[in-house]
N, C-alpha and C. Protein backbone atom coordinates (compact mmCIF):
# COMPACT_ATOMS: atom_id res chain seq x y z
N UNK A 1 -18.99 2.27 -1.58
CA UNK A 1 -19.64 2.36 -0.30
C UNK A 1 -21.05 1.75 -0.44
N UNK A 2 -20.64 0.97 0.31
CA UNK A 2 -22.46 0.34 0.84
C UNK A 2 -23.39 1.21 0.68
N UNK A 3 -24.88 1.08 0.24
CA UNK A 3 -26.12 1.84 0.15
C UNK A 3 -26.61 1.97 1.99
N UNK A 4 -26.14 0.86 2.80
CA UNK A 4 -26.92 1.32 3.82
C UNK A 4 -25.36 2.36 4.85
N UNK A 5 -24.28 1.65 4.27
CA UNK A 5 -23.65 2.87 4.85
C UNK A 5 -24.06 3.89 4.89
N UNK A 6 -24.06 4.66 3.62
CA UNK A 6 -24.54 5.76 3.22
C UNK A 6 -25.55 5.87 3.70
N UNK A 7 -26.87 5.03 4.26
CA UNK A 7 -27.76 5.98 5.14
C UNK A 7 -27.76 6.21 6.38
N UNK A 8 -26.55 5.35 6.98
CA UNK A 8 -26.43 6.22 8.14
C UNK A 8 -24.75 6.49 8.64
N UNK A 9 -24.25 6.79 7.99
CA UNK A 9 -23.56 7.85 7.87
C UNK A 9 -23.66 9.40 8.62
N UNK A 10 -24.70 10.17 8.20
CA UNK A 10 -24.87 11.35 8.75
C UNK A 10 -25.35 11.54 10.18
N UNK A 11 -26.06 9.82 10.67
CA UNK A 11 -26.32 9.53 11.78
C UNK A 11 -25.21 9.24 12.61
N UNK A 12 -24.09 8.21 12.04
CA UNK A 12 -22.79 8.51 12.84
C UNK A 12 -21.63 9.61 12.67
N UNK A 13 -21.70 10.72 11.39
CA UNK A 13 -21.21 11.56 11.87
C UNK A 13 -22.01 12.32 13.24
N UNK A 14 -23.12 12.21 13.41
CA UNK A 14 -24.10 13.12 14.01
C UNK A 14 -23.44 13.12 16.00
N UNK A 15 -23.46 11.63 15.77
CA UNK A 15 -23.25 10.77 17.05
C UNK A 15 -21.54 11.12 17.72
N UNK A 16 -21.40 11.27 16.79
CA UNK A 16 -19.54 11.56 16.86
C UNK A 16 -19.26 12.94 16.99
N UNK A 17 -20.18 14.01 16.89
CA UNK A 17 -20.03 15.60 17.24
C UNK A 17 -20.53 15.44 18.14
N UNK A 18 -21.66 14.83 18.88
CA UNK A 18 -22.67 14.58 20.24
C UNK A 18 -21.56 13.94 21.31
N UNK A 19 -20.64 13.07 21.02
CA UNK A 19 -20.18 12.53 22.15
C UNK A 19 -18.53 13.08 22.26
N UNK A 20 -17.94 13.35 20.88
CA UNK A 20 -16.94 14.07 21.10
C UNK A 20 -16.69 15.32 21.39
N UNK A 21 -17.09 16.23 20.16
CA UNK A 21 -17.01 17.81 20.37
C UNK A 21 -17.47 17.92 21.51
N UNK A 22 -18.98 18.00 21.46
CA UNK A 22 -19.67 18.95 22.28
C UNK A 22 -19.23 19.25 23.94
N UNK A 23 -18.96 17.51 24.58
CA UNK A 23 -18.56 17.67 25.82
C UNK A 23 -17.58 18.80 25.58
N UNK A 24 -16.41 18.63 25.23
CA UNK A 24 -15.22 19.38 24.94
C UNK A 24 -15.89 20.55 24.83
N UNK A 25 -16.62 21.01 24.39
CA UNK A 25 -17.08 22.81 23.48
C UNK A 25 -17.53 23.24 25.25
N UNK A 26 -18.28 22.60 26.12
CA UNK A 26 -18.99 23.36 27.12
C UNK A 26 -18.53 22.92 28.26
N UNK A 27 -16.89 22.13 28.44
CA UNK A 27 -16.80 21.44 29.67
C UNK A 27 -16.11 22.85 29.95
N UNK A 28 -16.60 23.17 31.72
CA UNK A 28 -16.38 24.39 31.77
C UNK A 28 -15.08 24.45 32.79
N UNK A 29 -13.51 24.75 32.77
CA UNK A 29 -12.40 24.92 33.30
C UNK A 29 -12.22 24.78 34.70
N UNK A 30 -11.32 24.03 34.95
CA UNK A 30 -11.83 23.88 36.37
C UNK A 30 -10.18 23.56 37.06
N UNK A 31 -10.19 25.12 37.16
CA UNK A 31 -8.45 25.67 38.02
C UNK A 31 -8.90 24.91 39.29
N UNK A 32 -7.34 24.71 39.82
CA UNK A 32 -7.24 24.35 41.62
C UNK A 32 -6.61 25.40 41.98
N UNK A 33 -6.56 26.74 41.73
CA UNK A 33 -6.04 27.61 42.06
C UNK A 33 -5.94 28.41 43.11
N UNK A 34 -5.67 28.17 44.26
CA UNK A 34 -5.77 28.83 45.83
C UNK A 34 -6.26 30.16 45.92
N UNK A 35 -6.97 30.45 46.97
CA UNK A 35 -6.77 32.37 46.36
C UNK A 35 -5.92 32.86 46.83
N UNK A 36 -5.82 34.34 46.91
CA UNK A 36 -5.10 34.90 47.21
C UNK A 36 -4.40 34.84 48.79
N UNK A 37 -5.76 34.83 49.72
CA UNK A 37 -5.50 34.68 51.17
C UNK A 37 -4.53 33.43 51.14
N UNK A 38 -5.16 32.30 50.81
CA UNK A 38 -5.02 31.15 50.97
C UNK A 38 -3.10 30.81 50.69
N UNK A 39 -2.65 31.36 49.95
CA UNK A 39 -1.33 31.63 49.52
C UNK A 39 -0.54 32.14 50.32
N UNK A 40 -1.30 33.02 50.71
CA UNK A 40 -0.50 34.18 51.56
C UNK A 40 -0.41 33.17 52.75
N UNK A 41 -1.33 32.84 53.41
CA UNK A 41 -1.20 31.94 54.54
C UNK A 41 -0.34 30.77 54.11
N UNK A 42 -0.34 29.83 53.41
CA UNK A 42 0.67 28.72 53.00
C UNK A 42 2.12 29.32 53.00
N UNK A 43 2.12 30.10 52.25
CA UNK A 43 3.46 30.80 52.23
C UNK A 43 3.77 31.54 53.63
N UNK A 44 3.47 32.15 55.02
CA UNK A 44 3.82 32.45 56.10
C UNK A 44 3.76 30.60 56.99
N UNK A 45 3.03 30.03 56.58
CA UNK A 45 3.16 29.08 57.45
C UNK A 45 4.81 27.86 56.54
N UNK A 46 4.81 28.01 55.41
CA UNK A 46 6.20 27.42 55.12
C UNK A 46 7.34 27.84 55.64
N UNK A 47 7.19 29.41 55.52
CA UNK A 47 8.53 30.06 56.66
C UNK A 47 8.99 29.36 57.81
N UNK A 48 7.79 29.46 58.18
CA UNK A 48 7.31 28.56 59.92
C UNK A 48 8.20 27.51 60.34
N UNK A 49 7.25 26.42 59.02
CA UNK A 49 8.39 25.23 58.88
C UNK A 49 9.65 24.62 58.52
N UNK A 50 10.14 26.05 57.85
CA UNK A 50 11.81 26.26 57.27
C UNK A 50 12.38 26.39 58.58
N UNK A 51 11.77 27.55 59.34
CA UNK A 51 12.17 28.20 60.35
C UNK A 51 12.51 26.91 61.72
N UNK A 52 11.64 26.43 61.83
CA UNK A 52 11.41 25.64 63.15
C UNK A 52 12.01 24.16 62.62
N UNK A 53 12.40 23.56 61.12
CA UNK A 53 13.55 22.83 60.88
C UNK A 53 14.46 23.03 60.89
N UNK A 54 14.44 23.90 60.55
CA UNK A 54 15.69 25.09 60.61
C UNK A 54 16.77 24.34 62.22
N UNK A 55 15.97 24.84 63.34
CA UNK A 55 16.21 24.57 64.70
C UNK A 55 16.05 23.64 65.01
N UNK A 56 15.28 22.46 64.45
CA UNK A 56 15.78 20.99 64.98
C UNK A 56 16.71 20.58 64.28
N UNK A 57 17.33 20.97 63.07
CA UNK A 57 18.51 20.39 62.44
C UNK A 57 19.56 20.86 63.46
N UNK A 58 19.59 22.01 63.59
CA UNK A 58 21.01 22.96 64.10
C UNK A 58 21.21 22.26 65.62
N UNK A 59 19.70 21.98 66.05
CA UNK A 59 20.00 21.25 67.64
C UNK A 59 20.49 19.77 67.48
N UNK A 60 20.16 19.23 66.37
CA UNK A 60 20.55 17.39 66.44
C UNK A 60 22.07 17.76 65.72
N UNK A 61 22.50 18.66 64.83
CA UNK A 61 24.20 18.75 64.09
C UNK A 61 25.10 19.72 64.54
N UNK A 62 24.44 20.61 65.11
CA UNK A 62 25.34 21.88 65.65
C UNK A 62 25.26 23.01 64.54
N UNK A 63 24.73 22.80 63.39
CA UNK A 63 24.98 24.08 62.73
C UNK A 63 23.45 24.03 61.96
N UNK A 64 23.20 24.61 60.57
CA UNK A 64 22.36 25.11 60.33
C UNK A 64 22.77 24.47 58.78
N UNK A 65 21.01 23.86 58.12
CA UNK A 65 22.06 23.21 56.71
C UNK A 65 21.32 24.07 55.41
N UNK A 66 21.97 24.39 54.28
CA UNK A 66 21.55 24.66 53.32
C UNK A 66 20.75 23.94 52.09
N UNK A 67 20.54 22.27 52.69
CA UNK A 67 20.12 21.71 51.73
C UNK A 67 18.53 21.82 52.49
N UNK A 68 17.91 21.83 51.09
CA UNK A 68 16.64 21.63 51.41
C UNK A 68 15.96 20.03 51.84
N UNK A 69 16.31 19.75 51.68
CA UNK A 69 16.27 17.95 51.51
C UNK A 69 16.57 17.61 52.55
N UNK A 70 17.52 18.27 53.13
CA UNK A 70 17.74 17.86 54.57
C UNK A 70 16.35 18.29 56.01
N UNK A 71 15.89 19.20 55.25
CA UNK A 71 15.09 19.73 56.16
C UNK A 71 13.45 19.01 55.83
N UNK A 72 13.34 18.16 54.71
CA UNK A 72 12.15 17.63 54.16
C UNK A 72 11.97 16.63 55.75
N UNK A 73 13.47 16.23 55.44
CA UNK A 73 13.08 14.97 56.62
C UNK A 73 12.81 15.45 57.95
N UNK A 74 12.99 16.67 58.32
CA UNK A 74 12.08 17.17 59.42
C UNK A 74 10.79 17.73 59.36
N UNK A 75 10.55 18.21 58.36
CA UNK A 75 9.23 18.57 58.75
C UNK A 75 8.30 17.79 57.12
N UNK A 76 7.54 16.73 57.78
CA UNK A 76 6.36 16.53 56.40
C UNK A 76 5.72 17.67 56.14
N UNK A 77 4.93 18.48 56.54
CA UNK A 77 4.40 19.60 55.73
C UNK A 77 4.89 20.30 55.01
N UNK A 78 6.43 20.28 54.83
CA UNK A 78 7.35 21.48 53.86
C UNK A 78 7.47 20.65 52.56
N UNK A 79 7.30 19.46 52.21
CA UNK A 79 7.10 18.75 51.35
C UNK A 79 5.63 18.92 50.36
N UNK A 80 4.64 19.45 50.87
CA UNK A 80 3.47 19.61 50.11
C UNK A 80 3.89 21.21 50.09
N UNK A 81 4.18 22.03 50.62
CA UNK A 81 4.18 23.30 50.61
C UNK A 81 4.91 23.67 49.08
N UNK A 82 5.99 22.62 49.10
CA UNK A 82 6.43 22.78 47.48
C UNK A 82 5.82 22.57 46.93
N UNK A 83 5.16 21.40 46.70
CA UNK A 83 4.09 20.38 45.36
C UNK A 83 3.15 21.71 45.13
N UNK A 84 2.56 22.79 46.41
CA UNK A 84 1.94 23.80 45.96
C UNK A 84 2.15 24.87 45.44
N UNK A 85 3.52 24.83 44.77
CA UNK A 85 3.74 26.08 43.91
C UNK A 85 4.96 27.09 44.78
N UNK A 86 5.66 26.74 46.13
CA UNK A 86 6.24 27.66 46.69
C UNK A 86 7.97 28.05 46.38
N UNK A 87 8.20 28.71 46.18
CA UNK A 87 10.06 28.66 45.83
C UNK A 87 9.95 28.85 47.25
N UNK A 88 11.44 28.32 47.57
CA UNK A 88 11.92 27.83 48.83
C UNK A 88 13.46 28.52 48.42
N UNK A 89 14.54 29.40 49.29
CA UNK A 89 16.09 29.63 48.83
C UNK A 89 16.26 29.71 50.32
N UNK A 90 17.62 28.72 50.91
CA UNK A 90 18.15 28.60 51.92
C UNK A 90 19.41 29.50 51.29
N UNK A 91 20.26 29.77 52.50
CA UNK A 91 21.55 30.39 52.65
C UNK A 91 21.89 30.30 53.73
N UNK A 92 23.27 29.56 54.13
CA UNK A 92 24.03 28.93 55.67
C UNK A 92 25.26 30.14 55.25
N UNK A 93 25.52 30.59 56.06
CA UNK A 93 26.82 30.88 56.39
C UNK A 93 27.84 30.00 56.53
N UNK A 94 29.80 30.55 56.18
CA UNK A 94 29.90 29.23 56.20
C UNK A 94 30.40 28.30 57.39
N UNK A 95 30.14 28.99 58.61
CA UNK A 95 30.36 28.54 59.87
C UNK A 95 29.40 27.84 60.17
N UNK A 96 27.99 27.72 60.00
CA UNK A 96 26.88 27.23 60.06
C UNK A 96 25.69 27.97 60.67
N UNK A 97 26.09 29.07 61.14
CA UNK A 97 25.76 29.16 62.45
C UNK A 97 24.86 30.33 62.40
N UNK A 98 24.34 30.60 60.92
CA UNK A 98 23.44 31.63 60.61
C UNK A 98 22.96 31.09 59.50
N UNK A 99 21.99 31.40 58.77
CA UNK A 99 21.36 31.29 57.92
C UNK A 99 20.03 32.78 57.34
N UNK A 100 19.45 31.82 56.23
CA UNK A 100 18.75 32.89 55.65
C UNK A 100 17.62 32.18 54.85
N UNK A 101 15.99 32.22 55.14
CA UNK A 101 15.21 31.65 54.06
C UNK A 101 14.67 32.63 53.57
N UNK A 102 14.59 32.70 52.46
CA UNK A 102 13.26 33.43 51.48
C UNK A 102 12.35 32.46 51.04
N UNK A 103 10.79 32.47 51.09
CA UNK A 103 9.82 31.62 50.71
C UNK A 103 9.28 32.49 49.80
N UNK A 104 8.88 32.45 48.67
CA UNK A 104 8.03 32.84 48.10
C UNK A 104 6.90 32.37 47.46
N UNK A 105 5.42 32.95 46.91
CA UNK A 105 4.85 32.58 46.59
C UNK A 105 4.34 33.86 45.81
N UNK A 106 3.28 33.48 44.51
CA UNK A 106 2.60 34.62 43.64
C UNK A 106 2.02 35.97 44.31
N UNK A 107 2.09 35.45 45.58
CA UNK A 107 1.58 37.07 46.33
C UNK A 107 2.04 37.60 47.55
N UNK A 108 3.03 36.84 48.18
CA UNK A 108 3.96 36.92 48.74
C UNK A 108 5.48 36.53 48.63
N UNK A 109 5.99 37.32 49.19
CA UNK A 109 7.60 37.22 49.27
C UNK A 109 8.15 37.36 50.95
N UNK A 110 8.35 36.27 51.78
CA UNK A 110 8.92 36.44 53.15
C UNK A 110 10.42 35.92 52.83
N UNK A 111 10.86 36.39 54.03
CA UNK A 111 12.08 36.24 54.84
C UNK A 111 13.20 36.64 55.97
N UNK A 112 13.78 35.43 56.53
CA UNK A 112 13.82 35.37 57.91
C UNK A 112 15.30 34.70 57.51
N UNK A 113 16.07 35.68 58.51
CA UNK A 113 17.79 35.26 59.08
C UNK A 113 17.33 35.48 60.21
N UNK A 114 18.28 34.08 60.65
CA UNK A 114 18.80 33.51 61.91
C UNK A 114 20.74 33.83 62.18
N UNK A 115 20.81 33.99 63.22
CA UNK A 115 21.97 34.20 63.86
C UNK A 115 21.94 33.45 65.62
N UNK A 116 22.68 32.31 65.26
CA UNK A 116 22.77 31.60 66.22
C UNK A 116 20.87 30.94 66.44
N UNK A 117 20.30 31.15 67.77
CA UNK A 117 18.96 31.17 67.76
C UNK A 117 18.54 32.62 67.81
N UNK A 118 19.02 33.30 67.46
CA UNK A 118 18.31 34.96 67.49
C UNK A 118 18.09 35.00 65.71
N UNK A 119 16.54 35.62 65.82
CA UNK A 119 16.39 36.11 64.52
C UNK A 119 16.64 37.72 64.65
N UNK A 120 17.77 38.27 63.35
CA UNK A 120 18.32 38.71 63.20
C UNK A 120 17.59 39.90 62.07
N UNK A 121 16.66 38.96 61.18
CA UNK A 121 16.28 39.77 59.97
C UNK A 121 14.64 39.16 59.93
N UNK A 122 14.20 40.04 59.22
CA UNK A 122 12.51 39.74 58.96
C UNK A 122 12.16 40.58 57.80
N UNK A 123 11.67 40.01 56.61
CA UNK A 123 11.36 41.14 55.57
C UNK A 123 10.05 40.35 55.10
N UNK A 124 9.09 41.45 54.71
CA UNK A 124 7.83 40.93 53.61
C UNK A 124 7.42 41.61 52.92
N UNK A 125 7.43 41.38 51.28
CA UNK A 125 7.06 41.81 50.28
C UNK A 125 5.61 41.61 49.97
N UNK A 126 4.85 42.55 49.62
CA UNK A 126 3.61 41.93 48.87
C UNK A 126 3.43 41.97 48.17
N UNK A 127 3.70 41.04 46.99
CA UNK A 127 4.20 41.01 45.33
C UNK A 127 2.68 41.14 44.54
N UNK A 128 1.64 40.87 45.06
CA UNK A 128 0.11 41.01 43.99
C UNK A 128 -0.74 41.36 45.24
N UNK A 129 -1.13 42.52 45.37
CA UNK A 129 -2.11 42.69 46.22
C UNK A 129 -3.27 42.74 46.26
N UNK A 130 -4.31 41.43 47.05
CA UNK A 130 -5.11 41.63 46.27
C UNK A 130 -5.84 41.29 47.99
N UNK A 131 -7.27 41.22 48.23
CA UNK A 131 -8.00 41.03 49.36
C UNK A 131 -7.59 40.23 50.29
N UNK A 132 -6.65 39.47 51.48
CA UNK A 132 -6.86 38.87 52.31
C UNK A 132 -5.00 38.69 52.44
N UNK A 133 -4.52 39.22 51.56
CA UNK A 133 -2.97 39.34 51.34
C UNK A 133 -2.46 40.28 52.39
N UNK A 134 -0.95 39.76 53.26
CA UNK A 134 -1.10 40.55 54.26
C UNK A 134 0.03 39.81 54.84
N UNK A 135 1.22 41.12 55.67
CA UNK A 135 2.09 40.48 55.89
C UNK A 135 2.14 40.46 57.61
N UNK A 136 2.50 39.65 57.98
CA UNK A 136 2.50 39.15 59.82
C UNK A 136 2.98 40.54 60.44
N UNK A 137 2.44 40.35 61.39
CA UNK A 137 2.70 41.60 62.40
C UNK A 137 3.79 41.46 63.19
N UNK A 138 3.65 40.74 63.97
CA UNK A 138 4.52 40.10 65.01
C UNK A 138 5.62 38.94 64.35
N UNK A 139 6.68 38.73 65.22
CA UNK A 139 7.47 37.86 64.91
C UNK A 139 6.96 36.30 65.62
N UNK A 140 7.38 35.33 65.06
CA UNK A 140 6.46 33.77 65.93
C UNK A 140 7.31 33.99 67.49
N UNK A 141 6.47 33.09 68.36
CA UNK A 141 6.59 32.92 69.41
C UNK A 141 7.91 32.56 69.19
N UNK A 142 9.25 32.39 70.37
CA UNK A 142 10.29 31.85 70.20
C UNK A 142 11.63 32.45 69.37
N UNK A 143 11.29 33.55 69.07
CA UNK A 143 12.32 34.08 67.96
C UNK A 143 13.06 35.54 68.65
């Protein structure tokens, strides 16, 4: 090893804890993590949009479909509602002519059967309870 390596050496180890470690040691975490309210609301408003695709599918085919995919193409917002973390479970009867969604999310659990256009069922769980978490009072307009 070179003599002037060796004198700066301890200057580029020095330089190499300064620009590597350190950022790393104090970069401070930085979740996108919704809160609690915020969930709770995404998750009643996905119902929404299960719900109300739900009824433009059944009005353009006559029945009611179990694929989810089918219902993406009606509503764009049920498409980000997944990317945000939501389980989505359809269930058609096999006449068509009823169905069943459960939406869930980390602090909620909804769900809504349909029979014909009459809703039939309504349930809400509140799986983590924490400030602004909270299940709907009323059923939506139309149901």
């Amino acid at each position: 090893m070179s003599p002037n390596l060796r004198r700066y050496l301890p200057f580029m180890i020095g330089a190499f804890v300064l620009l590597i470690l350190l950022p790393t040691l104090f970069k401070k975490s930085s979740t996108k993590t919704a809160s609690a309210a915020t969930q709770s609301t995404q998750t009643l408003t996905a119902l929404n949009l299960v719900d109300r695709s739900e009824e433009r599918y059944q009005a353009a085919h006559g029945r009611y479909t179990a694929h989810l995919t089918d219902l993406l193409l009606e509503s764009r917002g049920l498409a980000q509602d997944l990317t945000d973390g939501l389980g989505i479970d359809l269930d058609v009867s096999s006449d068509g002519q009823s169905y069943y969604a459960l939406v869930e999310s980390p602090v909620l659990s909804l769900l809504r059967a349909r029979h014909g256009r009459t809703i039939v069922a309504e349930n809400c769980v509140i799986v983590k309870k924490e400030s602004g978490v909270g299940c709907p009072t009323a059923p939506p307009a139309g149901g």
